[in-house]
Protein backbone atom coordinates (compact mmCIF):
# COMPACT_ATOMS: atom_id res chain seq x y z
CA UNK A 1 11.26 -7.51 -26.24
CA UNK A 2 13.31 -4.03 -27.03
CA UNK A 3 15.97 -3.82 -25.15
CA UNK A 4 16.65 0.20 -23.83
CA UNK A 5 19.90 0.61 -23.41
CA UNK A 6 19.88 4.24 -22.12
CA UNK A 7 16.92 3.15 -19.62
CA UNK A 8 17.76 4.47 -16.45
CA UNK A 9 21.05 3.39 -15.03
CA UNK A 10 21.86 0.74 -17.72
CA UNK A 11 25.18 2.48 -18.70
CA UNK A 12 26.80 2.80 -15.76
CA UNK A 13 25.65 -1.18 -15.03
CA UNK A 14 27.55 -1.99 -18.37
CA UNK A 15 30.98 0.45 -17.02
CA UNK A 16 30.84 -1.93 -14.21
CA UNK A 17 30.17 -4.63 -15.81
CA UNK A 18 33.25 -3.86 -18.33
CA UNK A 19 35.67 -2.69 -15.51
CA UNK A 20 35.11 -5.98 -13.97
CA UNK A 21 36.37 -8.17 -17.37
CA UNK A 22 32.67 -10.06 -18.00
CA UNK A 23 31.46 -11.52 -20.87
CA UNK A 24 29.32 -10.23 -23.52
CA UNK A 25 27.11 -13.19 -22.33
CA UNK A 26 27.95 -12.08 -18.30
CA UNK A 27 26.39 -8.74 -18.94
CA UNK A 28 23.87 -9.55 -20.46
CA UNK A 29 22.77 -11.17 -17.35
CA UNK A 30 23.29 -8.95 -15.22
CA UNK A 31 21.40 -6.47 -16.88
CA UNK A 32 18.67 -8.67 -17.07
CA UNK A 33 19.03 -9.32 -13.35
CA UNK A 34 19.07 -5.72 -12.94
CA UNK A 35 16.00 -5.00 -15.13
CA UNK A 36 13.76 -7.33 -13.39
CA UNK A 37 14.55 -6.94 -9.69
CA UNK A 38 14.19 -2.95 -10.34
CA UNK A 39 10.64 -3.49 -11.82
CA UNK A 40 12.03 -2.34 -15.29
CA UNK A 41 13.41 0.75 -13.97
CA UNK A 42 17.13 0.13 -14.30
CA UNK A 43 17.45 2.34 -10.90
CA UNK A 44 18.38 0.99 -7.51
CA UNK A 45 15.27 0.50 -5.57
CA UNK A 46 14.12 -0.81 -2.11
CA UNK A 47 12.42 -3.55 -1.28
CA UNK A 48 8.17 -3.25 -0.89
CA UNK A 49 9.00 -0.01 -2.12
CA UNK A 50 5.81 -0.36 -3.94
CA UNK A 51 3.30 -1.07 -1.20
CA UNK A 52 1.98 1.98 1.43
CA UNK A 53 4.33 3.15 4.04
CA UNK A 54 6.55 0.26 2.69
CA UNK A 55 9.44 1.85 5.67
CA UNK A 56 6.25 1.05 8.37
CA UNK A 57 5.65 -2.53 6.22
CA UNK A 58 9.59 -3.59 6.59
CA UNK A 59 9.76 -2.57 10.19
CA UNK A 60 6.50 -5.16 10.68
CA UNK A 61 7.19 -8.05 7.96
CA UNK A 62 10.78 -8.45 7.57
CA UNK A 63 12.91 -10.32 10.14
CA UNK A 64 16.18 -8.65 8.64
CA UNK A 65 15.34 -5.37 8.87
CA UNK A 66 16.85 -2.79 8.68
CA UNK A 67 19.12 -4.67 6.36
CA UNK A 68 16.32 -5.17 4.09
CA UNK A 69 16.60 -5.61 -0.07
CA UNK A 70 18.08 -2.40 -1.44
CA UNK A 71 19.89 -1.38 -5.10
CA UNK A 72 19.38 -3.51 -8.17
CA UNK A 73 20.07 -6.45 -6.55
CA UNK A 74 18.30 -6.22 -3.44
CA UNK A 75 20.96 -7.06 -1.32
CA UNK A 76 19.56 -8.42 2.27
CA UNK A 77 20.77 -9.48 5.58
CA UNK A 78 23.85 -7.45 8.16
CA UNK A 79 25.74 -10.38 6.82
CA UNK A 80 25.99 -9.59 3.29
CA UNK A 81 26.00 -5.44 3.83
CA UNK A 82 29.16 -6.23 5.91
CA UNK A 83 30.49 -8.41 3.57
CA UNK A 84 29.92 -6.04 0.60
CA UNK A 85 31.22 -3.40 2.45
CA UNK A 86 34.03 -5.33 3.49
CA UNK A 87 34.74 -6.27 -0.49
CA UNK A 88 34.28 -2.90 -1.76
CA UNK A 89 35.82 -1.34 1.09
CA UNK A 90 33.11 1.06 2.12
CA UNK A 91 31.29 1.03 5.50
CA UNK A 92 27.78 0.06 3.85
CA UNK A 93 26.24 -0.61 8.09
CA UNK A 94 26.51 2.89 9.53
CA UNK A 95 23.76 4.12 6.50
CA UNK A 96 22.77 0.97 4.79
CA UNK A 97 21.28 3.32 2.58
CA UNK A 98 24.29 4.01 0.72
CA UNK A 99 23.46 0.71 -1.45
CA UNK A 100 20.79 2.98 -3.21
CA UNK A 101 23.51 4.74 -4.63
CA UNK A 102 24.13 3.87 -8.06
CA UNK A 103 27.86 3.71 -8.39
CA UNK A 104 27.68 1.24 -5.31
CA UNK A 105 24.20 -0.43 -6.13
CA UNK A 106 26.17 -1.13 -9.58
CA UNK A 107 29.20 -2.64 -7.99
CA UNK A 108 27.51 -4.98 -5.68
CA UNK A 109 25.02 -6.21 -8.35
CA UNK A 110 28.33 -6.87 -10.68
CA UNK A 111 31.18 -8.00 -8.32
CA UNK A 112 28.51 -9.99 -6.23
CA UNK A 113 27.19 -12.11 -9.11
CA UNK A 114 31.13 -12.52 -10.43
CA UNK A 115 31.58 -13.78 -7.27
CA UNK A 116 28.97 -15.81 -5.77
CA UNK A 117 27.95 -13.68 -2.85
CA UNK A 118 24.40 -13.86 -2.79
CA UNK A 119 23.86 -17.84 -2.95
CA UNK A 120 27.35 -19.05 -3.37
CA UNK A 121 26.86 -19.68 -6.94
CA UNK A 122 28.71 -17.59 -9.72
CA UNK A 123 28.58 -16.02 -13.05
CA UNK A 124 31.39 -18.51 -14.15
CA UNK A 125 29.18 -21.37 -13.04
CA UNK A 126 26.64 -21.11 -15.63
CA UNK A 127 27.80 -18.56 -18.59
CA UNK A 128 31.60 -18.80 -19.10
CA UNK A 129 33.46 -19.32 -22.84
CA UNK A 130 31.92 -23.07 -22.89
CA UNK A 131 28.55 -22.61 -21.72
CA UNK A 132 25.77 -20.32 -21.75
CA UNK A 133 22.40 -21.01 -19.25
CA UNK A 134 20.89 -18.33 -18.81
CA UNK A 135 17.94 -20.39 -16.91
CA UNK A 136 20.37 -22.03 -14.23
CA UNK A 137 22.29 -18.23 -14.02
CA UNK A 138 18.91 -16.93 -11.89
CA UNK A 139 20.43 -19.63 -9.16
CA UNK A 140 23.46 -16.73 -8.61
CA UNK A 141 20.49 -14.36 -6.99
CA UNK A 142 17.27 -15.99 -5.96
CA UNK A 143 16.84 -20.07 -6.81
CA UNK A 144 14.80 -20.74 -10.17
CA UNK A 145 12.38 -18.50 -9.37
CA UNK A 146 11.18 -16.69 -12.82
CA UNK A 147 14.19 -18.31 -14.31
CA UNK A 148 12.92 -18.46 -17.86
CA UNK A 149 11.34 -15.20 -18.16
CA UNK A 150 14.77 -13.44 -17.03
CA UNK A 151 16.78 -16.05 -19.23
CA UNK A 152 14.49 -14.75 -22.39
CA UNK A 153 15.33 -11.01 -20.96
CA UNK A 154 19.50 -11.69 -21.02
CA UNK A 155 18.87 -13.27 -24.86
CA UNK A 156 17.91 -9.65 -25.94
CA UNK A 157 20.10 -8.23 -23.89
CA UNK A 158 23.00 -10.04 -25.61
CA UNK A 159 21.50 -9.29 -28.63
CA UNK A 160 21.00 -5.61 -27.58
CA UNK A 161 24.94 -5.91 -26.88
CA UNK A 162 26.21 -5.88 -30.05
CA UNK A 163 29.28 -2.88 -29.41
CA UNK A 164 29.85 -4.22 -25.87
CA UNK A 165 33.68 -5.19 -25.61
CA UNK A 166 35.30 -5.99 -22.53
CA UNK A 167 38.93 -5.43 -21.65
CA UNK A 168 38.99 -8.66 -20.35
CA UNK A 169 36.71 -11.40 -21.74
CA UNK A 170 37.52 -14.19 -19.22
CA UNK A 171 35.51 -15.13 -16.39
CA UNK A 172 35.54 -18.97 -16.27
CA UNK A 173 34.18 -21.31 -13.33
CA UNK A 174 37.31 -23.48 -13.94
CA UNK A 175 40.37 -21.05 -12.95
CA UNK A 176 42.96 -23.60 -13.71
CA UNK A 177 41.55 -23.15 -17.79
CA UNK A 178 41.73 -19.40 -17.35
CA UNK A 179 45.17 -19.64 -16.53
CA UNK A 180 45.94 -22.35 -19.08
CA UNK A 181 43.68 -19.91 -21.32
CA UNK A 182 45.49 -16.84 -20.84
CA UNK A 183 49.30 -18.35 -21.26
CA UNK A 184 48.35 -19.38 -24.32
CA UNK A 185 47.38 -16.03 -25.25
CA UNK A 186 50.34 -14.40 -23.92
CA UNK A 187 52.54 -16.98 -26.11
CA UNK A 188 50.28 -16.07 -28.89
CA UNK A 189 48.67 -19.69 -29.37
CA UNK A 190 45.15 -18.74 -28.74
CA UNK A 191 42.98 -15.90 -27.68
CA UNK A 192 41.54 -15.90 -24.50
């Protein structure tokens, strides 16, 4: 697979992702997250958007709308708009709409996977400094479901990643070895 990374909003996705201290690895995810629940477009996008009248479709099929999937990562539910909004300090219920924005689209897809907001499970959990499943990772946004096709997508991803640096390189499940981690670094032992 060839990896675009000027496709759509893949850029700004990587800012984020580099504001917010992940991983070579962590980004790599996430754009591979991103990539597949946008059908390939790298642009926020609702959800059915594909089907006719999809607004008419959500209003008939969807039991949480009008807090139906929206941005790259197809956020769902009042619950998690308020809780977003409540995170990122934005009112995200008066226009739910405002998650098609990019610049918020890209912080919800990032800050949610970092930490565990859409199924409880985290970046850290599965792709930290020790480990690296991508295949388990899909469990941060929807179960297993086309695990292994978005695990192959992150490999070229990271691959695709070669000038990616972040400010801040540790995001680990265990926070006690983070701290451990970065004391040694600031004693000049080890590198975080």
């Amino acid at each position: 697979m060839k990896i675009d990374l000027d496709l759509g909003d893949t850029q700004l996705i990587i800012a984020e992702c580099v504001r917010s201290g992940l991983t070579r690895p962590q980004a790599a995810y996430v754009l591979a997250t991103a990539w597949w629940e946008t059908a390939h477009t790298m642009k926020p996008v609702e959800e059915a958007f594909w089907v006719k009248n999809p607004d008419a479709w959500r209003k008939k099929n969807l039991r949480y709308y009008p807090w139906h999937g929206r941005g790259y990562v197809q956020i769902t539910w009042q619950a998690n708009y308020l809780k977003a909004g409540k995170v990122l300090d934005m009112d995200l219920t008066t226009d739910p709409d405002v998650v098609m924005e990019p610049k918020v689209s890209a912080q919800i897809l990032v800050v949610g996977s970092l930490e565990g907001w859409f199924t409880g499970k985290k970046l850290g959990d599965y792709i930290s400094k020790s480990k690296t499943d991508y295949r388990n990772a899909r469990r941060i946004i929807n179960g297993t479901d086309k695990a292994s096709d978005i695990a192959l997508i992150a490999k070229a991803y990271e691959a695709a990643l070669v000038d990616y640096d972040s400010p801040t390189p540790i995001v680990n499940a265990n926070p006690l070895a983070a701290f451990v981690a970065a004391l040694l670094a600031l004693f000049g032992k080890a590198k975080p």
